[in-house]
C-alpha atoms as a PDB file:
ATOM      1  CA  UNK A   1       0.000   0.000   0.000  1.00  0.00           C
ATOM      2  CA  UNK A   2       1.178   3.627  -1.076  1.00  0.00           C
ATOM      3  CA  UNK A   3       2.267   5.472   1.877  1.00  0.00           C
ATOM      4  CA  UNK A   4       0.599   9.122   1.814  1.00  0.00           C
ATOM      5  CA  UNK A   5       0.834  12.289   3.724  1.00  0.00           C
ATOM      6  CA  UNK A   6      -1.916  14.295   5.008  1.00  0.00           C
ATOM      7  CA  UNK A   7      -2.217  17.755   5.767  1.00  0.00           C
ATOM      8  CA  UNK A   8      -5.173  19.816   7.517  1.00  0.00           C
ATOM      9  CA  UNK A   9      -5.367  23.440   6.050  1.00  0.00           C
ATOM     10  CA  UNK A  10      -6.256  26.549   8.014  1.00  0.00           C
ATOM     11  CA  UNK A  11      -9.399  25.843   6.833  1.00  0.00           C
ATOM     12  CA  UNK A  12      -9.872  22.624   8.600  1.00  0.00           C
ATOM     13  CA  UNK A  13     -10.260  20.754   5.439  1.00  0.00           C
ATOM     14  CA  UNK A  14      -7.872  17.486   5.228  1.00  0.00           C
ATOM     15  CA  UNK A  15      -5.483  17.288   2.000  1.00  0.00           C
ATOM     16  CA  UNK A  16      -4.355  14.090   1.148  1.00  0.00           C
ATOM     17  CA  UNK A  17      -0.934  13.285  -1.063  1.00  0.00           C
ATOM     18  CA  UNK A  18       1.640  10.400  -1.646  1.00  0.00           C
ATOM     19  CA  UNK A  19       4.928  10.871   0.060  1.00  0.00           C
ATOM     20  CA  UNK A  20       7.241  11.728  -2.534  1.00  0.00           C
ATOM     21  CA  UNK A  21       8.947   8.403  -2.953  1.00  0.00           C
ATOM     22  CA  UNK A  22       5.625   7.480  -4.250  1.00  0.00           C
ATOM     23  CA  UNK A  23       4.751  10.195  -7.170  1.00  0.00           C
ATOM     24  CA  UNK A  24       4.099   8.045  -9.964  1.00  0.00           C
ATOM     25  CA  UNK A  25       7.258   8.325 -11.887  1.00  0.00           C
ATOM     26  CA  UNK A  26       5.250   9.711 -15.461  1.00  0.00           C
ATOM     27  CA  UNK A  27       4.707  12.794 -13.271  1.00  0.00           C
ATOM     28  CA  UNK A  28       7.857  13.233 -12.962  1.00  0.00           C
ATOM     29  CA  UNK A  29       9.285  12.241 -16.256  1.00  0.00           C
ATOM     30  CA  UNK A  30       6.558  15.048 -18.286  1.00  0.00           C
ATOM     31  CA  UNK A  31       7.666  17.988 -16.008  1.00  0.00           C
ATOM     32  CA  UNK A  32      11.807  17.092 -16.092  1.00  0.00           C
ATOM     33  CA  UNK A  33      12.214  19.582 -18.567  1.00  0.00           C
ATOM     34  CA  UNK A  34       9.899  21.950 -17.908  1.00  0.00           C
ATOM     35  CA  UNK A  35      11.165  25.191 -15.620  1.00  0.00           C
ATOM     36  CA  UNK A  36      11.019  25.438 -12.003  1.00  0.00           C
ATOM     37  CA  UNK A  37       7.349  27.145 -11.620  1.00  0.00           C
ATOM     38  CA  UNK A  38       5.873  24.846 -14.072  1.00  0.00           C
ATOM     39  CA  UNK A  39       7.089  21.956 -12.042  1.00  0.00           C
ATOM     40  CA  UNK A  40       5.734  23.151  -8.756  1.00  0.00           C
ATOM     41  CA  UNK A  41       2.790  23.570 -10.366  1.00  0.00           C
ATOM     42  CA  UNK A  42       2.535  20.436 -12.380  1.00  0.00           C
ATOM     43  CA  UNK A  43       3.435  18.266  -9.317  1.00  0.00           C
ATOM     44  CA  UNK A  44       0.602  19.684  -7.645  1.00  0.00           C
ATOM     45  CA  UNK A  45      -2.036  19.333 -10.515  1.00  0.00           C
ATOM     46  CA  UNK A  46      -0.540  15.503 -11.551  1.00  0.00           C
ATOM     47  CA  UNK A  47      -0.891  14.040  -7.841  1.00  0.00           C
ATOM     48  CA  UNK A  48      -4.077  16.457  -6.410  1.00  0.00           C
ATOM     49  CA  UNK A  49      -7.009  14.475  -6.308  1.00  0.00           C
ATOM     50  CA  UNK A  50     -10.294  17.154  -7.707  1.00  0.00           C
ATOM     51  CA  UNK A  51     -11.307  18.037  -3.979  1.00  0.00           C
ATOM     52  CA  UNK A  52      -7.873  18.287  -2.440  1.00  0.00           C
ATOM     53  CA  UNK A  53      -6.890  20.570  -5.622  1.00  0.00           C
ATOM     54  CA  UNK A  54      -9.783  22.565  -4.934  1.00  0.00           C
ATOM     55  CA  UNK A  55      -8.312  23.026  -1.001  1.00  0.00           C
ATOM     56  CA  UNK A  56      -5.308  23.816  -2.644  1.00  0.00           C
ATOM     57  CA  UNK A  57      -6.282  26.339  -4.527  1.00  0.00           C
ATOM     58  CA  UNK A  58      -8.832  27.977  -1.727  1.00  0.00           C
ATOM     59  CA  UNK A  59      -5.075  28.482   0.308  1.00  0.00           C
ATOM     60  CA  UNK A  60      -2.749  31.258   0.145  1.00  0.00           C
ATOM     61  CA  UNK A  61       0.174  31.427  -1.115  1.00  0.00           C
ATOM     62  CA  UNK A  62       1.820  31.389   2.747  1.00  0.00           C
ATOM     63  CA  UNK A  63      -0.443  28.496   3.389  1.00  0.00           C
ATOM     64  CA  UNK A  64       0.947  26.683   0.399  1.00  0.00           C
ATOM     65  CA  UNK A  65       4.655  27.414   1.487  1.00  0.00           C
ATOM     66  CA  UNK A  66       3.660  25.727   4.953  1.00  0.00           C
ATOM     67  CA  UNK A  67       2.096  22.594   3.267  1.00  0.00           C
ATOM     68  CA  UNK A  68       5.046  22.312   0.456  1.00  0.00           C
ATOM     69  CA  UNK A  69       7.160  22.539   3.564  1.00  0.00           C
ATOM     70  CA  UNK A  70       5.644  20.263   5.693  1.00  0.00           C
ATOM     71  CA  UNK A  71       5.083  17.835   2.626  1.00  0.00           C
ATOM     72  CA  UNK A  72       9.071  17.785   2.418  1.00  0.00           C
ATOM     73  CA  UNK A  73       9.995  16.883   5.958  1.00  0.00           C
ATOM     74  CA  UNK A  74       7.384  14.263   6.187  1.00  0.00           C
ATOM     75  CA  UNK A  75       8.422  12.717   3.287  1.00  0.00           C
ATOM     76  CA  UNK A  76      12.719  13.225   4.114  1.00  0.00           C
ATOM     77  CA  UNK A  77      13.393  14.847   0.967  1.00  0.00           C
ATOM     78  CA  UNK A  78      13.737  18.446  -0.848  1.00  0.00           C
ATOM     79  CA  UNK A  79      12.450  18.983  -4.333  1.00  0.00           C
ATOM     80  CA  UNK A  80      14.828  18.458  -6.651  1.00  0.00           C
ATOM     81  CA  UNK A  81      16.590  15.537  -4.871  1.00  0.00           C
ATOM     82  CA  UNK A  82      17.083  12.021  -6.331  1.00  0.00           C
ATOM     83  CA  UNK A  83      17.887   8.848  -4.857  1.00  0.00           C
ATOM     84  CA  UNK A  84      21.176   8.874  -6.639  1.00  0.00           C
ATOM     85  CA  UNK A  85      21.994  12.666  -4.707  1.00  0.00           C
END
């Protein structure tokens, strides 16, 4: 079973992701060579189920910062960084 990290907005409402080890690798192969905004962005859209997108985007951009942030350190990694790092 997919391990998966959740997160309760400001808003109370529950967002639920996959750890990062556990992004399904064509996520990350269609953004590789797109720029660093488009990737953020991308990430978010590819592994956001409807109703957790739709928390997402009721956040600020603060609130986002905290959840990317938290999202991280749960899963013991930084964007950008590979097994092989």
């Amino acid at each position: 079973m997919m391990e998966k990290f959740s997160y309760t907005a400001k808003s109370g409402k529950k967002i639920t992701l996959p750890r990062f080890d556990n992004i399904p690798f064509g996520v990350i192969r269609t953004l590789r060579k797109e720029g660093e905004t488009e990737q953020f962005f991308g990430l978010i859209e590819g592994v956001c189920s409807a109703k957790d997108l739709a928390v997402v985007d009721a956040m600020t951009q603060a609130e986002v910062r905290e959840l990317m942030t938290a999202w991280q350190k749960e899963s013991s990694t930084d964007l950008g960084e590979s097994s092989a790092s």
